[in-house]
PDB file of N, CA and C in Angstrom:
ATOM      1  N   UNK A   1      79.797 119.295 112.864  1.00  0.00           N
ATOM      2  CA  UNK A   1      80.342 117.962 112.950  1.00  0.00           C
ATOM      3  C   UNK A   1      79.577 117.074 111.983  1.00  0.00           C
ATOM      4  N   UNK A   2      80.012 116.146 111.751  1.00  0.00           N
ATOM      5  CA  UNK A   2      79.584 115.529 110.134  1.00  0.00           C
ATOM      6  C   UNK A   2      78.570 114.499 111.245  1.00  0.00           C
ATOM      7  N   UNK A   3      77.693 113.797 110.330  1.00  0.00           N
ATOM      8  CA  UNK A   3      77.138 112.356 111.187  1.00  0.00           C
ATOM      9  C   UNK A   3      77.011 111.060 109.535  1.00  0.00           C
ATOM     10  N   UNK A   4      77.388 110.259 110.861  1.00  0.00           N
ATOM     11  CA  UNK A   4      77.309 109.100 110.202  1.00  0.00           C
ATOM     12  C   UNK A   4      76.452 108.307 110.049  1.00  0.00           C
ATOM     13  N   UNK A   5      76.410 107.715 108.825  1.00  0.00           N
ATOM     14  CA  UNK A   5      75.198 107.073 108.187  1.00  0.00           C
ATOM     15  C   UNK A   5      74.955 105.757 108.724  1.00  0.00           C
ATOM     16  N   UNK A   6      73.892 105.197 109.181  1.00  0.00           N
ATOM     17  CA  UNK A   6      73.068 103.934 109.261  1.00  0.00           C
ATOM     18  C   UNK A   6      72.333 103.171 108.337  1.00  0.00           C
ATOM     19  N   UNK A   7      72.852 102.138 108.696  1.00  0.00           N
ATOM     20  CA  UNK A   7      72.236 100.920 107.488  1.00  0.00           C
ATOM     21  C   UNK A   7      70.957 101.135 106.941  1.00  0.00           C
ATOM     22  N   UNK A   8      69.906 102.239 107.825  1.00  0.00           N
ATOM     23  CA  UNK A   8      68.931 101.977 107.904  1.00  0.00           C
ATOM     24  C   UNK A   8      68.114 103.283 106.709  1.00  0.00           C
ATOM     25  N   UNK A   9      69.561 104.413 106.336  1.00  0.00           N
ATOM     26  CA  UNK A   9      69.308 105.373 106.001  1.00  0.00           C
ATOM     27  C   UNK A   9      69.666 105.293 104.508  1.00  0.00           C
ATOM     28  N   UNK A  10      68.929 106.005 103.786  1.00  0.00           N
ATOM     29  CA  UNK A  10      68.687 105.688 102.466  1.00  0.00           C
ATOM     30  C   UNK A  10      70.171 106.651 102.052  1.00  0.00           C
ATOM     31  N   UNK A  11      70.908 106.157 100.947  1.00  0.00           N
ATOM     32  CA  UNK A  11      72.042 106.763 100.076  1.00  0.00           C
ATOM     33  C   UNK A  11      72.021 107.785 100.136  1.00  0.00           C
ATOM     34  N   UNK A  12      71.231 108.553  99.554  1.00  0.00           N
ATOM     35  CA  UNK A  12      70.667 110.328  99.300  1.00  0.00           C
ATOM     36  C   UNK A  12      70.780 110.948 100.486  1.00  0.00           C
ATOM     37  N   UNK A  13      71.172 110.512 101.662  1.00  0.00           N
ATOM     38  CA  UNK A  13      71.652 111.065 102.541  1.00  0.00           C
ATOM     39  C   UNK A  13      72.905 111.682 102.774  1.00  0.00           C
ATOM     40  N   UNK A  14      73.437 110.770 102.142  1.00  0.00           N
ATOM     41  CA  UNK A  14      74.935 111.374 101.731  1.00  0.00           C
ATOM     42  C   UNK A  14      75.104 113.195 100.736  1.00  0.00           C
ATOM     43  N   UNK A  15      74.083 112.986  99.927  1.00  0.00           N
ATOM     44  CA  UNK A  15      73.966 114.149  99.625  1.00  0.00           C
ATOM     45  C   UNK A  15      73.614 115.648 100.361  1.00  0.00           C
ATOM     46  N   UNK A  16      72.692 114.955 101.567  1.00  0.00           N
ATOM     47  CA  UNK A  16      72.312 115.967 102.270  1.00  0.00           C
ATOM     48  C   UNK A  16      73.482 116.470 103.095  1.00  0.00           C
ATOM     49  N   UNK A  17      74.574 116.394 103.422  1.00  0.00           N
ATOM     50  CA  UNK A  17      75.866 116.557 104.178  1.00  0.00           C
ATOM     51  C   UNK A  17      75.803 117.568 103.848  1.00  0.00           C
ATOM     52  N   UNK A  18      76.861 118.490 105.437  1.00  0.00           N
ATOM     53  CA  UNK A  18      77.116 119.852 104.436  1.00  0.00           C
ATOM     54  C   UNK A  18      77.994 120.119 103.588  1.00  0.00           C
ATOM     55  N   UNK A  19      78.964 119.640 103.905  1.00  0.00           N
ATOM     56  CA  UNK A  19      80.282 119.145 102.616  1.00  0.00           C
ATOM     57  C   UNK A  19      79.321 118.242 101.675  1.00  0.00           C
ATOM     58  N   UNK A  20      80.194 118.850 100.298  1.00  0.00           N
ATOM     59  CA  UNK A  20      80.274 118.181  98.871  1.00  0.00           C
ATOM     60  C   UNK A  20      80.600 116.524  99.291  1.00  0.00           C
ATOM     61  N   UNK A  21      80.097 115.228  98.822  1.00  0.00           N
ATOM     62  CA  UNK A  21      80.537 114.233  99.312  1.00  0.00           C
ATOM     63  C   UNK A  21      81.367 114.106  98.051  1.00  0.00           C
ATOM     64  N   UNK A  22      82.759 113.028  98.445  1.00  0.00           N
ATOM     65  CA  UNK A  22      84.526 113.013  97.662  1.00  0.00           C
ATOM     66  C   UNK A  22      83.852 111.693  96.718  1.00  0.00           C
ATOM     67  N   UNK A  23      84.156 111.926  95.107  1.00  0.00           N
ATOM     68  CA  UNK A  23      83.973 110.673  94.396  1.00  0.00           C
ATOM     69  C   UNK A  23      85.192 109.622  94.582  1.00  0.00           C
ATOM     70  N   UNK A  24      84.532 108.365  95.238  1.00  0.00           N
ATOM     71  CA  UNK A  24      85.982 107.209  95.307  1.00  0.00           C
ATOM     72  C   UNK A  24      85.731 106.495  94.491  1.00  0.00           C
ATOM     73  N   UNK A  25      85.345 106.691  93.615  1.00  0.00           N
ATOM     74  CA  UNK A  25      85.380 105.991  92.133  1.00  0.00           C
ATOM     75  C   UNK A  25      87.178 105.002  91.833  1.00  0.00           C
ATOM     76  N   UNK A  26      87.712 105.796  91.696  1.00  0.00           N
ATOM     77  CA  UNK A  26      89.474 105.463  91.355  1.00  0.00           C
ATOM     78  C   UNK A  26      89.824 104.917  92.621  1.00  0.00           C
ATOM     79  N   UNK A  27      89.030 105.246  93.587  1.00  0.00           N
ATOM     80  CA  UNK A  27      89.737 104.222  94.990  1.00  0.00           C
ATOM     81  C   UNK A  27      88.677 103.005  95.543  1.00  0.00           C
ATOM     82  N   UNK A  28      87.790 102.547  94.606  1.00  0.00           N
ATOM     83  CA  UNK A  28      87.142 101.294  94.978  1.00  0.00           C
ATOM     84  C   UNK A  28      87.657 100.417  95.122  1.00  0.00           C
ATOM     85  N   UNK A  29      88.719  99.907  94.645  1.00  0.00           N
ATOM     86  CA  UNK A  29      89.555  99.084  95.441  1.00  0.00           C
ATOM     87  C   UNK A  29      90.156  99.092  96.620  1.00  0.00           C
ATOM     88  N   UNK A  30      90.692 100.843  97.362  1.00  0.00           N
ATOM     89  CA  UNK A  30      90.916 100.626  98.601  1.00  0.00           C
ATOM     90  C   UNK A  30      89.254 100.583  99.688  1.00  0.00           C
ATOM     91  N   UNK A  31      88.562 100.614  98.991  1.00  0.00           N
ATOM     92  CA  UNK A  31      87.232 100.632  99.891  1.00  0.00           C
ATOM     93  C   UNK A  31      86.750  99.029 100.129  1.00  0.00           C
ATOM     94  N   UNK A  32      86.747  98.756  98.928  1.00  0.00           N
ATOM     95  CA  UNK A  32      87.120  96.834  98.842  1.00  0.00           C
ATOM     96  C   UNK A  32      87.955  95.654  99.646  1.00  0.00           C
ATOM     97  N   UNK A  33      89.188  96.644  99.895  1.00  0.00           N
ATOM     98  CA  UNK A  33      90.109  96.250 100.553  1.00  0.00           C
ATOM     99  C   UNK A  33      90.064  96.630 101.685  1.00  0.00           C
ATOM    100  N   UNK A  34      89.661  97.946 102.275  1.00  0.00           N
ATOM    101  CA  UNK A  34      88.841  97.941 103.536  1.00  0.00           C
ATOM    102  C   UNK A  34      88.386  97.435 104.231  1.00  0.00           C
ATOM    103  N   UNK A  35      87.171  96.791 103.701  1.00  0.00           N
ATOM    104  CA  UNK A  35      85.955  95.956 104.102  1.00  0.00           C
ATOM    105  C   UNK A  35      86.462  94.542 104.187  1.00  0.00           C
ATOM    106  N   UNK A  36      87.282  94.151 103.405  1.00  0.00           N
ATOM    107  CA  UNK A  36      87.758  93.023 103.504  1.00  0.00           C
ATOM    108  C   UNK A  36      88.713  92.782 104.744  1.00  0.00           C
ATOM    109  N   UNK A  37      89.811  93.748 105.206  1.00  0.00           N
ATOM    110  CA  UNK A  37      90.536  93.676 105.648  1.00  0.00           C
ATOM    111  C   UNK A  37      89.919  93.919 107.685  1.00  0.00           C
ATOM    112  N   UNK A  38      89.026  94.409 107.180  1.00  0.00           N
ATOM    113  CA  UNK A  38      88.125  94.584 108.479  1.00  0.00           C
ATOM    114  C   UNK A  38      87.066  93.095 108.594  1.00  0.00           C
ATOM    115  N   UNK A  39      87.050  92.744 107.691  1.00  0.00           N
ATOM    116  CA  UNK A  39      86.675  91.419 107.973  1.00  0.00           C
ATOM    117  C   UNK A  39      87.189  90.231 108.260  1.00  0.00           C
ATOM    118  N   UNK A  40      88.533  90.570 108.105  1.00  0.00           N
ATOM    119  CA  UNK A  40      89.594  88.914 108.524  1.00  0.00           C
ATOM    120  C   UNK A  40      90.296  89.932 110.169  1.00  0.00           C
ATOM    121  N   UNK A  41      89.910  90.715 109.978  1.00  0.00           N
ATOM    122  CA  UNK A  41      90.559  91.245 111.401  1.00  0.00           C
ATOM    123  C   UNK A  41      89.629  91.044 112.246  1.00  0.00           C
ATOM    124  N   UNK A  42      88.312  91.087 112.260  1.00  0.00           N
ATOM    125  CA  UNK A  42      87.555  90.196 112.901  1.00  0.00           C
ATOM    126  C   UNK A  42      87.271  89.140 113.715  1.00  0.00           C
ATOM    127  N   UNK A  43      87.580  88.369 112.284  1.00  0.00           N
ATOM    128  CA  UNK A  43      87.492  86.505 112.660  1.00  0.00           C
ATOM    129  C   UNK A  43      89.050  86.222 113.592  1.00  0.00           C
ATOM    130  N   UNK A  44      90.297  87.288 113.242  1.00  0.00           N
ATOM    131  CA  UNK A  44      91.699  86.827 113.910  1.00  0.00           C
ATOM    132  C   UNK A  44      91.820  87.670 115.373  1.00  0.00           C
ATOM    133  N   UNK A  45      90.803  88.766 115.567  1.00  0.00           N
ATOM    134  CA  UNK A  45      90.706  88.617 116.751  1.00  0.00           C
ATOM    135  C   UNK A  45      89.368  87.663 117.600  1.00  0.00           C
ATOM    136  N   UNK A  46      89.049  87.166 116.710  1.00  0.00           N
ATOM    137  CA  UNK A  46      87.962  86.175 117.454  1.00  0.00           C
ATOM    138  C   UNK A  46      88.828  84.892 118.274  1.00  0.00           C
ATOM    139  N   UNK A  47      89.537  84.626 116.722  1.00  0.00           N
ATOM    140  CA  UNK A  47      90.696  83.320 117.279  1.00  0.00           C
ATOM    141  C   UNK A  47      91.824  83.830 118.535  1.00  0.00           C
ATOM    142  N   UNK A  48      92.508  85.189 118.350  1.00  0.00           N
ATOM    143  CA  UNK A  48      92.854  85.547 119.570  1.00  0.00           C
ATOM    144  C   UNK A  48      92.525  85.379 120.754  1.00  0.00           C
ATOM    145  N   UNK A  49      90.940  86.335 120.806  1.00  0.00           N
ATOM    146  CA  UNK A  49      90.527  85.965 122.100  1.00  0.00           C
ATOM    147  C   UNK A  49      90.317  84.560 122.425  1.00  0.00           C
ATOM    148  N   UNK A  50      90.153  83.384 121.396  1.00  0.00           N
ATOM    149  CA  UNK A  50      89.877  81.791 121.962  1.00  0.00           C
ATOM    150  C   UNK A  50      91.250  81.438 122.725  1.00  0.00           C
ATOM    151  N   UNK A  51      92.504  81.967 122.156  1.00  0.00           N
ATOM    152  CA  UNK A  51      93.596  81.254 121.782  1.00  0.00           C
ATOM    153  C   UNK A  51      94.023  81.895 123.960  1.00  0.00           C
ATOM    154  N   UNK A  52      93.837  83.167 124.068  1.00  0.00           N
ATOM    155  CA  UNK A  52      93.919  83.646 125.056  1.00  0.00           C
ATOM    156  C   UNK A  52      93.188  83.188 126.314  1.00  0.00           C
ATOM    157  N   UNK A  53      91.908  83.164 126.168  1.00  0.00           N
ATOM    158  CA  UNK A  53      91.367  82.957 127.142  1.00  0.00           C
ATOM    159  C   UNK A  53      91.516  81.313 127.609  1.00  0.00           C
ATOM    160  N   UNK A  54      91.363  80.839 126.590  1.00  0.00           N
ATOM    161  CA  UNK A  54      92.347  79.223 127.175  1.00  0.00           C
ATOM    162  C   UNK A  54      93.508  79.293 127.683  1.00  0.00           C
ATOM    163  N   UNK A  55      94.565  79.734 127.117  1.00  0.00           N
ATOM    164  CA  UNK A  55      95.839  80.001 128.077  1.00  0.00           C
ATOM    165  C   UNK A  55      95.665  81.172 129.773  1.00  0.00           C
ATOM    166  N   UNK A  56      94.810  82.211 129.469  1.00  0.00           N
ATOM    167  CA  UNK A  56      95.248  82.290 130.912  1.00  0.00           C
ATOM    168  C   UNK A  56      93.979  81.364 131.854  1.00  0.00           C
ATOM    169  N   UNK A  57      93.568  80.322 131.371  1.00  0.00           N
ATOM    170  CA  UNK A  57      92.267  79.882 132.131  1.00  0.00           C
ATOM    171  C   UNK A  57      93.619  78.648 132.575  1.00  0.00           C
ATOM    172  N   UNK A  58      94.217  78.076 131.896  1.00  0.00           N
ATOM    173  CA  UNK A  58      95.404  77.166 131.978  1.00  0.00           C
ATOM    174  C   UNK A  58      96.496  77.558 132.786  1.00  0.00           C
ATOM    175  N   UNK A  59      96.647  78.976 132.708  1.00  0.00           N
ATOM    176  CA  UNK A  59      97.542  79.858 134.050  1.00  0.00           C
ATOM    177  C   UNK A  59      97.069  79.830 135.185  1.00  0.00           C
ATOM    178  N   UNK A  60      96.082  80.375 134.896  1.00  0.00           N
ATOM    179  CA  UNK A  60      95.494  80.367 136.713  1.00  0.00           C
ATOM    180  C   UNK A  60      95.787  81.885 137.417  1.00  0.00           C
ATOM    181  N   UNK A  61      96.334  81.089 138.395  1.00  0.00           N
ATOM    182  CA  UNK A  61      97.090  82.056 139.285  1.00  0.00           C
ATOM    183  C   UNK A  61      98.862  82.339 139.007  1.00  0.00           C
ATOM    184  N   UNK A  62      98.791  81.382 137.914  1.00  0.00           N
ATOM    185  CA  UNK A  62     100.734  81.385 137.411  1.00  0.00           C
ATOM    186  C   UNK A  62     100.891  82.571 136.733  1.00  0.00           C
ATOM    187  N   UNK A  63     102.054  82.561 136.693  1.00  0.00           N
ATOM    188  CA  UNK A  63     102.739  84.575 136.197  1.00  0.00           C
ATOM    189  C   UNK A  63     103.274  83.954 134.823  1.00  0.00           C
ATOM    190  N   UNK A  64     103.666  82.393 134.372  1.00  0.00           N
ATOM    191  CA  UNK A  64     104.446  82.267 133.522  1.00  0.00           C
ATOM    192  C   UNK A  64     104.487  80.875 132.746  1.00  0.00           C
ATOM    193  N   UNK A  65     104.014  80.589 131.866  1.00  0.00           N
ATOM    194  CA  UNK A  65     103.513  79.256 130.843  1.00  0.00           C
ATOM    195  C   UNK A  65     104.994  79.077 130.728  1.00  0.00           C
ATOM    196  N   UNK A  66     105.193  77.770 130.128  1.00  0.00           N
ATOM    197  CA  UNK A  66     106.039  77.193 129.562  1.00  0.00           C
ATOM    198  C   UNK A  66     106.190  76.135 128.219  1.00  0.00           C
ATOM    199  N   UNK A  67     106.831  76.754 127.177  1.00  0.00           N
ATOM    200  CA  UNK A  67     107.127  75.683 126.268  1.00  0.00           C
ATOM    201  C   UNK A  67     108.221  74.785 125.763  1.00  0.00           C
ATOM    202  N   UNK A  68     108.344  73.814 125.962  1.00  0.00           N
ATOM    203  CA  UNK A  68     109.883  73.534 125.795  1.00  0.00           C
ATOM    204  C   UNK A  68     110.978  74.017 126.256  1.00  0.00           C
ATOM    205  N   UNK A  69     110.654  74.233 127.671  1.00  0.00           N
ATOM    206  CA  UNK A  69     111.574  74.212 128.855  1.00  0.00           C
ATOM    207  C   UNK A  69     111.759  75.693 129.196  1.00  0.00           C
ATOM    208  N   UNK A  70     111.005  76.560 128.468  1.00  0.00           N
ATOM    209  CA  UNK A  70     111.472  77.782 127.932  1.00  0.00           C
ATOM    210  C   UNK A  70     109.968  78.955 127.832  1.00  0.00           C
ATOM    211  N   UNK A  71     110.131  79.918 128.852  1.00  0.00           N
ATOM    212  CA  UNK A  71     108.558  80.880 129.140  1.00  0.00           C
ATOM    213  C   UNK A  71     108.168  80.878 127.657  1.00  0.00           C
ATOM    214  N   UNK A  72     107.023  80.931 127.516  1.00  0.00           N
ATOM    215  CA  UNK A  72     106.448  81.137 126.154  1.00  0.00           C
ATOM    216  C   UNK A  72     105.113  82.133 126.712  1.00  0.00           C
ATOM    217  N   UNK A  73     105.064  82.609 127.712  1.00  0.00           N
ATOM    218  CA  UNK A  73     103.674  83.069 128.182  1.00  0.00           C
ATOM    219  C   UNK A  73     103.728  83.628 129.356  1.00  0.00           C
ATOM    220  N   UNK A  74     103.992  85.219 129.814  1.00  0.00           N
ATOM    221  CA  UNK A  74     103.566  86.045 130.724  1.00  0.00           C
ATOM    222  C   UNK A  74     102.474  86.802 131.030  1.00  0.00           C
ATOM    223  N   UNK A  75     101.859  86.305 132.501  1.00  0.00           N
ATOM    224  CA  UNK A  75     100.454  86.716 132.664  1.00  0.00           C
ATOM    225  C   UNK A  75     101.110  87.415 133.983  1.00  0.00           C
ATOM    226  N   UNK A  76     101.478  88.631 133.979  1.00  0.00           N
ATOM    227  CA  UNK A  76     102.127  89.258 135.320  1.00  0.00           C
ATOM    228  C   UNK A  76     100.987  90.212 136.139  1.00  0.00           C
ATOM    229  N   UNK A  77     100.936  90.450 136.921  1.00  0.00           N
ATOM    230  CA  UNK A  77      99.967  91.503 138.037  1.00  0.00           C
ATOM    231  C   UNK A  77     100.914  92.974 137.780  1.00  0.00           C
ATOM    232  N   UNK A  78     100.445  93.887 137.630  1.00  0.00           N
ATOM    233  CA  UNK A  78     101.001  95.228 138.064  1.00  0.00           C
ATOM    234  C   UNK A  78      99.997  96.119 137.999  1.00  0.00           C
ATOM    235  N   UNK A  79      99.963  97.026 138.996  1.00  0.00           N
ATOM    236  CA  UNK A  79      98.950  98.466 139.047  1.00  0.00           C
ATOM    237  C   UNK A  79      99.265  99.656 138.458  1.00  0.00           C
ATOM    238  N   UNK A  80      98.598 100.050 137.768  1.00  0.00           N
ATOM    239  CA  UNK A  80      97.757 101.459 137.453  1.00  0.00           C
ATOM    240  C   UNK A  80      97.186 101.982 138.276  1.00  0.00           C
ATOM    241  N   UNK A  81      97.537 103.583 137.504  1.00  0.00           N
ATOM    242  CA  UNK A  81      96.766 104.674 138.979  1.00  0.00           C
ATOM    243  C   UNK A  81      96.378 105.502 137.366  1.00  0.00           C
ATOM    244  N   UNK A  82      95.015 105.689 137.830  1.00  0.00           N
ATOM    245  CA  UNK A  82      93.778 106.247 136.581  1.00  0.00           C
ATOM    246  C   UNK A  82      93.166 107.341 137.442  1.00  0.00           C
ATOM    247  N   UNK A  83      92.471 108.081 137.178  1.00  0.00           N
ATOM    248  CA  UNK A  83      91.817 109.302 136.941  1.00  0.00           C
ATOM    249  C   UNK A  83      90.115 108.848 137.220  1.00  0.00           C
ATOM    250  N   UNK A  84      89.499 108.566 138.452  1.00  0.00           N
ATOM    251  CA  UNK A  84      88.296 108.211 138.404  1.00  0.00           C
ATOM    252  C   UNK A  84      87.589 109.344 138.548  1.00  0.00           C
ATOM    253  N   UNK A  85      86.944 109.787 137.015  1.00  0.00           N
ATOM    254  CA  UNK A  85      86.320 110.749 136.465  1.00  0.00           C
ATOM    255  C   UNK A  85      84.436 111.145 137.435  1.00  0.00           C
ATOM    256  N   UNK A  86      83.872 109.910 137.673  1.00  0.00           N
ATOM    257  CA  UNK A  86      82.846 109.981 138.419  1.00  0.00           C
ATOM    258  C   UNK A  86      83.004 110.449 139.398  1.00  0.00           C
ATOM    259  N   UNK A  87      83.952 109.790 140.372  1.00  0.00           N
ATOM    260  CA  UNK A  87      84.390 110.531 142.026  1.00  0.00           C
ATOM    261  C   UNK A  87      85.221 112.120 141.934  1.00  0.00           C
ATOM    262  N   UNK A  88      85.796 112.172 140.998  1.00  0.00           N
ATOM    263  CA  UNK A  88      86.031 113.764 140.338  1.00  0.00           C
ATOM    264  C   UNK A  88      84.672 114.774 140.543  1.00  0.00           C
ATOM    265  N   UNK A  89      83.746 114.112 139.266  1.00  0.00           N
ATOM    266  CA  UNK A  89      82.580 114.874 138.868  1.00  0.00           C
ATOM    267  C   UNK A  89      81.540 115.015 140.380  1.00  0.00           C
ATOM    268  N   UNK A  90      81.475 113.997 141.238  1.00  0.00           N
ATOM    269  CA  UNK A  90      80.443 113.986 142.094  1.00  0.00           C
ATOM    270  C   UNK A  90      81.270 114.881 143.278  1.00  0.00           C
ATOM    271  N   UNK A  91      82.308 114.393 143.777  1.00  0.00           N
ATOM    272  CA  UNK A  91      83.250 115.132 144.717  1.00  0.00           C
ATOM    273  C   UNK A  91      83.672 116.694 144.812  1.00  0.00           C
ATOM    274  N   UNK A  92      83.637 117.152 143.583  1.00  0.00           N
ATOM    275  CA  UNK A  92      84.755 118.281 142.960  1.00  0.00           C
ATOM    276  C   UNK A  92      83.569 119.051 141.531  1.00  0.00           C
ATOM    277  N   UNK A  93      82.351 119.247 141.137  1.00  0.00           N
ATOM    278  CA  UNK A  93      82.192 119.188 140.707  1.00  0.00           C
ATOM    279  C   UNK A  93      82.680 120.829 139.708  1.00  0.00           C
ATOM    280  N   UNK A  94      82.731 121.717 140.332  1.00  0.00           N
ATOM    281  CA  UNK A  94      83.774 122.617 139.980  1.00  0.00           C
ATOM    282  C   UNK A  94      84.716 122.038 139.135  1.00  0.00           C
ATOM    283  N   UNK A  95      86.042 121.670 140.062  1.00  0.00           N
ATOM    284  CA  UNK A  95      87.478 121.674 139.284  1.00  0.00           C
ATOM    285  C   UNK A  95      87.075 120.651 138.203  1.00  0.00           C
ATOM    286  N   UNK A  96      85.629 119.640 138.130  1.00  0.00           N
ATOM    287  CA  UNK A  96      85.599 118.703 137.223  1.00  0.00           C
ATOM    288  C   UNK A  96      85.624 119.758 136.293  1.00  0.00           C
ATOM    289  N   UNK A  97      84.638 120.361 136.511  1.00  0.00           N
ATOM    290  CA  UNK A  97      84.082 121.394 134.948  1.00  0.00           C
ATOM    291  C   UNK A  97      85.392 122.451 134.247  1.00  0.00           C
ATOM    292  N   UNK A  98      86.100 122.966 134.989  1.00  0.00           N
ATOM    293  CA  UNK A  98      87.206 123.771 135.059  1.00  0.00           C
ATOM    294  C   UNK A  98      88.306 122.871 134.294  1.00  0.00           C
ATOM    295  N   UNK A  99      88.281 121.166 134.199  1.00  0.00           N
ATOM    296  CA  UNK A  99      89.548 120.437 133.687  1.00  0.00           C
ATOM    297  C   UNK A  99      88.924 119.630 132.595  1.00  0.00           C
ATOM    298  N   UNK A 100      87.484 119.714 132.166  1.00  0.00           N
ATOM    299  CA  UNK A 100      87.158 118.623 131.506  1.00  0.00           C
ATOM    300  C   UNK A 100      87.355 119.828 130.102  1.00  0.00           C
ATOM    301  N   UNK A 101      87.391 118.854 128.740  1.00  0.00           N
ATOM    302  CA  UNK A 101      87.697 119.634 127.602  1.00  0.00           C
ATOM    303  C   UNK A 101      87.084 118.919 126.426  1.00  0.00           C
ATOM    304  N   UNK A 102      86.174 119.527 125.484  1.00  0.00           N
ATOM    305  CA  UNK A 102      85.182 118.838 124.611  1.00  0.00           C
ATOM    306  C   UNK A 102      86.414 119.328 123.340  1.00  0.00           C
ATOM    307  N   UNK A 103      86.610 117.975 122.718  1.00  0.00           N
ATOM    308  CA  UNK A 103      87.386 117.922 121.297  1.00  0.00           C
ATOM    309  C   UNK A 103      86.423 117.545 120.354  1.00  0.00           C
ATOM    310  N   UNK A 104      86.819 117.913 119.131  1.00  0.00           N
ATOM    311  CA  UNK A 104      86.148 117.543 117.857  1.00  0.00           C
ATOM    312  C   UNK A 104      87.367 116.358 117.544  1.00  0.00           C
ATOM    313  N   UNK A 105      86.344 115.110 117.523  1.00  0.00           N
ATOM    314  CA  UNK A 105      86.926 113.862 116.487  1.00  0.00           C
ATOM    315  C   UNK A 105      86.446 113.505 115.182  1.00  0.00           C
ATOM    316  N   UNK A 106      86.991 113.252 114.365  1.00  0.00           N
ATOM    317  CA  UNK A 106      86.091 112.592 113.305  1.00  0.00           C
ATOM    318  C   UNK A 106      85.982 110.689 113.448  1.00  0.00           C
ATOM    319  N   UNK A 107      85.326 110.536 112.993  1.00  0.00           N
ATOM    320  CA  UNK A 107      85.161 109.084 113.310  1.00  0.00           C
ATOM    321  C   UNK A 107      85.151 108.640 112.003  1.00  0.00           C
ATOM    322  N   UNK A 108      85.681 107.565 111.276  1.00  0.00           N
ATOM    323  CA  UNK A 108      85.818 107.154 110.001  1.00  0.00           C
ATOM    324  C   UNK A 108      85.073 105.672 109.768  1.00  0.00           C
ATOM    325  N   UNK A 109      84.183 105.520 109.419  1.00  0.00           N
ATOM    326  CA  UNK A 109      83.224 104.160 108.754  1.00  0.00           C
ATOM    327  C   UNK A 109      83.289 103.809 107.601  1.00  0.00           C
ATOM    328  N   UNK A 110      82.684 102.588 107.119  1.00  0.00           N
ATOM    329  CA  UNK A 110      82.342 101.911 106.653  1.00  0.00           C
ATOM    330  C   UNK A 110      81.110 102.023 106.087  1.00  0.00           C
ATOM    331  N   UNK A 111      80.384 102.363 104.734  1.00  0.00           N
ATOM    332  CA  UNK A 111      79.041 102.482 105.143  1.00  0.00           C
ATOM    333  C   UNK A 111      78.815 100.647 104.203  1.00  0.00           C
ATOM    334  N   UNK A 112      77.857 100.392 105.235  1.00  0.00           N
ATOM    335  CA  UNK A 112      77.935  98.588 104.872  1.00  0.00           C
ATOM    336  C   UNK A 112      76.608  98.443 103.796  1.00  0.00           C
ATOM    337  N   UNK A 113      75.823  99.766 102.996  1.00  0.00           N
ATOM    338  CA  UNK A 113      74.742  99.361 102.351  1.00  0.00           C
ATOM    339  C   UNK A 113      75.299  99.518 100.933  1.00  0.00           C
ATOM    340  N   UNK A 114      76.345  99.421 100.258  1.00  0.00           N
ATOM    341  CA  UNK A 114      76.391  99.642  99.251  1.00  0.00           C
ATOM    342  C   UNK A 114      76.521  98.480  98.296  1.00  0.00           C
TER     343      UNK A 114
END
């Protein structure tokens, strides 16, 4: 499994990988555009969460805002039924082990020292 680099870790690390590392030379602009684009997605979920948490603090206990006579805003109640993995593992610890399943992900970054 590959690992990912920290701010804290010098470039030449990249070399040490066991894979050949890919020249993005010809794609510095989508790496540019990356970083950028991860940076206004940021600040617009920052304004989201402001824009949100004022409206349902303004809801309350209401299911339904109104703008100009007309819902502009549903804050509804409904339940989920989830899989509580702890009371599984402590209860069952067998069938836990028997159903749980280790995947390989790759995880894709940013490295922010360049």
């Amino acid at each position: 499994m590959s690992q990912a680099l920290t701010v804290s870790e010098p470039a030449a690390t990249v070399l040490d990988m066991a894979l050949a590392p890919t020249d993005l030379e010809s794609l510095r602009w989508a790496v540019e555009t990356l970083r950028w684009a991860k940076e206004r997605k940021a600040e617009l979920k920052a304004m989201e969460d402001q824009a949100r948490d004022a409206l349902e603090q303004a809801l309350g206990d209401n299911e339904v805002g109104v703008l100009d006579g007309h819902a502009a805003i549903t804050w509804k109640t409904h339940q989920q039924t989830r899989l509580d993995q702890q009371a599984l593992k402590k209860s069952f610890p067998d069938i836990y082990d028997v159903c749980r399943k280790t995947v390989d992900v790759r995880r894709f970054e940013i490295v922010d020292h360049l």
